[in-house]
N, C-alpha and C. Protein backbone atom coordinates (compact mmCIF):
# COMPACT_ATOMS: atom_id res chain seq x y z
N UNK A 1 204.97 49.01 52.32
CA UNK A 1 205.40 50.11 51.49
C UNK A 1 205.12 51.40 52.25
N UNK A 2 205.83 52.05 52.10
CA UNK A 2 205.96 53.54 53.11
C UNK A 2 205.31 54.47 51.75
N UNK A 3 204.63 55.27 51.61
CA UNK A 3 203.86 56.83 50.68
C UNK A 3 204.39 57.68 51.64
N UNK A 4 205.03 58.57 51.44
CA UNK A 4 205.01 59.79 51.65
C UNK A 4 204.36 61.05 50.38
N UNK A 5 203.79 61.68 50.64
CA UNK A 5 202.74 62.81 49.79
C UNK A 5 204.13 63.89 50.24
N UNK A 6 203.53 64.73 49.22
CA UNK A 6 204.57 65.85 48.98
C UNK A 6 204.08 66.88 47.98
N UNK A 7 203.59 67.76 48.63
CA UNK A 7 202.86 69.12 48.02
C UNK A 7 204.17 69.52 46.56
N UNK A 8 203.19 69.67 45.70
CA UNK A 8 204.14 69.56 44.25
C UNK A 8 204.28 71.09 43.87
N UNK A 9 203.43 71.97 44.80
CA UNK A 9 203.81 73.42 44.65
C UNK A 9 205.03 73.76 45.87
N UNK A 10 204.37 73.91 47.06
CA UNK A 10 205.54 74.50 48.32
C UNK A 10 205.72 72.82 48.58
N UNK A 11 206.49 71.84 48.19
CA UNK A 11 207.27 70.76 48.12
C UNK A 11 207.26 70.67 49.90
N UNK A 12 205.75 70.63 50.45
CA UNK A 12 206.06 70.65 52.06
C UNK A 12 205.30 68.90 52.09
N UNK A 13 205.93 67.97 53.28
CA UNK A 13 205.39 67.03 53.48
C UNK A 13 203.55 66.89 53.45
N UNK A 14 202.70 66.39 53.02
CA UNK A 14 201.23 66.47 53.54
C UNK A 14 200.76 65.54 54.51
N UNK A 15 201.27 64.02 54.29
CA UNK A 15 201.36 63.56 54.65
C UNK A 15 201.91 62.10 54.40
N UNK A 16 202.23 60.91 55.33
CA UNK A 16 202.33 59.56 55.38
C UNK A 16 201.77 58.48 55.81
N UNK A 17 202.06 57.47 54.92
CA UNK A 17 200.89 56.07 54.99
C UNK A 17 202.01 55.16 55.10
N UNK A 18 201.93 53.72 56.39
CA UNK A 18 202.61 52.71 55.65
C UNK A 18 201.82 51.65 55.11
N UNK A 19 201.96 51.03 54.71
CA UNK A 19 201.01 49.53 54.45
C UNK A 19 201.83 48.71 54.05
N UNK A 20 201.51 47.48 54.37
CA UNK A 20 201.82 46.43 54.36
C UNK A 20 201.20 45.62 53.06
N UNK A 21 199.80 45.54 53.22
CA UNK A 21 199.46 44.98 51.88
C UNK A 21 198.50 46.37 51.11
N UNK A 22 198.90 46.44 50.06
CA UNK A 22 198.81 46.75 49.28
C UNK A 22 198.17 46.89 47.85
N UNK A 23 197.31 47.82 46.87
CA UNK A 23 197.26 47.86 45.76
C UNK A 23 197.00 49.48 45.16
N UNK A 24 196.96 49.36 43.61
CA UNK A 24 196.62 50.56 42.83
C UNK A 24 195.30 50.72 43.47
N UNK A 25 194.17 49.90 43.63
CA UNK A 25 193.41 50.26 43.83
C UNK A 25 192.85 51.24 44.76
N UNK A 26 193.25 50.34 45.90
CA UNK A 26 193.10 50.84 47.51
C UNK A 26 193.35 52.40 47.85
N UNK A 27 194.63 53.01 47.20
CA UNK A 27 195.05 54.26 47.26
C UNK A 27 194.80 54.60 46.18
N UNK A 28 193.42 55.23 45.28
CA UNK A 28 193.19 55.44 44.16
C UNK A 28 193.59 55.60 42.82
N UNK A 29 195.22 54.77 42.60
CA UNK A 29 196.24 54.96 41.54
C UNK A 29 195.52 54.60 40.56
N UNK A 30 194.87 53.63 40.91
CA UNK A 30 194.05 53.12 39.40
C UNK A 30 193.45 54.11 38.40
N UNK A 31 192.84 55.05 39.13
CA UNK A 31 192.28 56.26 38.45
C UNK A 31 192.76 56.97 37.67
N UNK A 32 194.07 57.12 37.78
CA UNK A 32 195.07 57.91 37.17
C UNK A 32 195.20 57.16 35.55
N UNK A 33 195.83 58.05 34.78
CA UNK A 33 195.98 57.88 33.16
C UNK A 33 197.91 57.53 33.61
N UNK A 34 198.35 56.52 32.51
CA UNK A 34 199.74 56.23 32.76
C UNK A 34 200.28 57.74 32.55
N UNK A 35 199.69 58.87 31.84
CA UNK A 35 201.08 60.36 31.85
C UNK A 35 200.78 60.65 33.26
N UNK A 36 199.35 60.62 33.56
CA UNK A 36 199.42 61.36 35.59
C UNK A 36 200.07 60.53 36.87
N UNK A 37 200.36 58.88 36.00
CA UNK A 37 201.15 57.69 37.06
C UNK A 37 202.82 58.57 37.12
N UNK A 38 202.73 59.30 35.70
CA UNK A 38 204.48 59.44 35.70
C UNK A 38 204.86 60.63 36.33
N UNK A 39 203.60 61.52 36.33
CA UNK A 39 203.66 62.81 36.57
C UNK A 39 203.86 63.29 38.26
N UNK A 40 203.02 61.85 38.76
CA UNK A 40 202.78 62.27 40.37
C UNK A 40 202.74 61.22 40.83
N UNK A 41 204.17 59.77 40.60
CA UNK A 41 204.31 59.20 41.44
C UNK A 41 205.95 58.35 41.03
N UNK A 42 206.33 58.67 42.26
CA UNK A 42 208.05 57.95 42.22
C UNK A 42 207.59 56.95 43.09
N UNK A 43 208.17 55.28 42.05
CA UNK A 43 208.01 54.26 42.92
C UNK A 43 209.12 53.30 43.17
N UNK A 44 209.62 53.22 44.44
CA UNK A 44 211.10 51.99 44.38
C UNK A 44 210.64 51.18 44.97
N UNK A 45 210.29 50.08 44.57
CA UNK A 45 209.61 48.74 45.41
C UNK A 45 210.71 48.23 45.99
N UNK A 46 212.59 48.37 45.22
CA UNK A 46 213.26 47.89 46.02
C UNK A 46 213.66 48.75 47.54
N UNK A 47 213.22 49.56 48.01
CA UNK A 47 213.48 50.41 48.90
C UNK A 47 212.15 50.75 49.93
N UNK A 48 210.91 49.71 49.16
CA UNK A 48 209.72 49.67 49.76
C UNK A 48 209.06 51.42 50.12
N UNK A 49 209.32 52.06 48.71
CA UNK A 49 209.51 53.89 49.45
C UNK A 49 208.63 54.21 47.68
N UNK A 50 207.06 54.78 48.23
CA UNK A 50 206.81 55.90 47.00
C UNK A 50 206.49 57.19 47.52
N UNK A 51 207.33 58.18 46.66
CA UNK A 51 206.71 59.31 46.92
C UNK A 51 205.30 59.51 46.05
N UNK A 52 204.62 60.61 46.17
CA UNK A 52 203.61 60.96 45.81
C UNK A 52 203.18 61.96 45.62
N UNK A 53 202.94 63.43 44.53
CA UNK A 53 203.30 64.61 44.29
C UNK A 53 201.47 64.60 43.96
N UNK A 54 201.33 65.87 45.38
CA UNK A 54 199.77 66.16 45.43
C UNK A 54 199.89 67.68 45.32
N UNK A 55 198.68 68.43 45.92
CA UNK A 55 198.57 69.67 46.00
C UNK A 55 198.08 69.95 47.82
N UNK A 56 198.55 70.69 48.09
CA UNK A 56 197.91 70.58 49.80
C UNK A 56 197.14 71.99 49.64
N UNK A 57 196.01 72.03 50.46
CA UNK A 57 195.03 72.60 51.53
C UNK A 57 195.63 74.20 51.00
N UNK A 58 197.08 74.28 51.24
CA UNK A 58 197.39 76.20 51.27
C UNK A 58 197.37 76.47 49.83
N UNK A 59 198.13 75.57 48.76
CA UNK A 59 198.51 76.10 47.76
C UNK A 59 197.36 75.57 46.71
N UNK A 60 196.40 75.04 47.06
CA UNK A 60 195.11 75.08 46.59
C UNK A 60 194.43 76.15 46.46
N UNK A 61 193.90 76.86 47.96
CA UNK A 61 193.35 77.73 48.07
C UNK A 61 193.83 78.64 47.01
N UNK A 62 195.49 78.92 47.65
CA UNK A 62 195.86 80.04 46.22
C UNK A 62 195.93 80.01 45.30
N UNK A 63 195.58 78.65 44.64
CA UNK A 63 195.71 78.31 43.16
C UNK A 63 194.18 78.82 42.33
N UNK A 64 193.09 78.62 43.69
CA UNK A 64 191.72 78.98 43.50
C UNK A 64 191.66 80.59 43.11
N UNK A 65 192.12 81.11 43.93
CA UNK A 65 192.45 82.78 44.15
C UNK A 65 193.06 83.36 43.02
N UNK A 66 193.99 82.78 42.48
CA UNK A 66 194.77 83.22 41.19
C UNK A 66 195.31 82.41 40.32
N UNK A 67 194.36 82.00 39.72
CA UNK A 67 194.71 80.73 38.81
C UNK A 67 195.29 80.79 37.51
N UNK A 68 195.35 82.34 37.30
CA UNK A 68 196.24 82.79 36.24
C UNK A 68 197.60 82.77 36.56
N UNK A 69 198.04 82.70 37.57
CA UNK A 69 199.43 83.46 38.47
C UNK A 69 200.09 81.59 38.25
N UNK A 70 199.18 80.64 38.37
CA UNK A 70 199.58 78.89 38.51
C UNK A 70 199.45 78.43 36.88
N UNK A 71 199.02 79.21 36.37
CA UNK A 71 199.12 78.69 34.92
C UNK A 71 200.04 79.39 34.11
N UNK A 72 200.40 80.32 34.23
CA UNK A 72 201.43 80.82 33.28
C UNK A 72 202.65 80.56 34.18
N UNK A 73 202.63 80.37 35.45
CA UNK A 73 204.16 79.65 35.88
C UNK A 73 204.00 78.01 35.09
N UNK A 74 203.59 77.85 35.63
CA UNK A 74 203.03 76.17 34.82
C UNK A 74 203.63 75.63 33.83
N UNK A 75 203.35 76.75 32.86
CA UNK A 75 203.39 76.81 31.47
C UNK A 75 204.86 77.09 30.84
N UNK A 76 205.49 77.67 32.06
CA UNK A 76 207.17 78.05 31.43
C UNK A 76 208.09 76.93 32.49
N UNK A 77 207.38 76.23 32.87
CA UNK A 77 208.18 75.18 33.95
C UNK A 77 208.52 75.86 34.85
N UNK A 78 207.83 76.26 35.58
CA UNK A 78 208.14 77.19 37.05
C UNK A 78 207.43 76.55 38.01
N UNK A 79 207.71 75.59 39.29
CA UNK A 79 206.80 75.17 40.11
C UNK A 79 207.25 75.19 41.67
């Protein structure tokens, strides 16, 4: 199975994993609640391809910095 990650603010690659064998566990999915499975992960097992919608390193920081500025976009569906 190929992961590609994909910053869910600036939609920039973060990074990629392939693996071969596989589970929820291993790549911490398990952790997740089924609304955060739907929220931040596209899975086609027939295409052996999930994406994976994270936050990266830049748009963290700025989310830290102005966290009012990420919540009221947030909040009107602006991402």
């Amino acid at each position: 199975m190929h992961f590609i990650y994909f910053c869910k603010q600036c939609h920039n690659c973060v990074g990629e994993i392939k693996l071969t064998n596989w589970n929820e566990t291993m790549l911490g999915f398990d952790l997740l609640t089924a609304a955060e499975k739907e929220e931040m992960l596209i899975m086609d097992l027939q295409k052996g391809q999930g994406i994976v919608k994270v936050i990266c390193e830049a748009c963290f920081q700025k989310e830290l910095a102005q966290p009012f500025l990420f919540r009221e976009t947030s909040s009107i569906g602006l991402h």
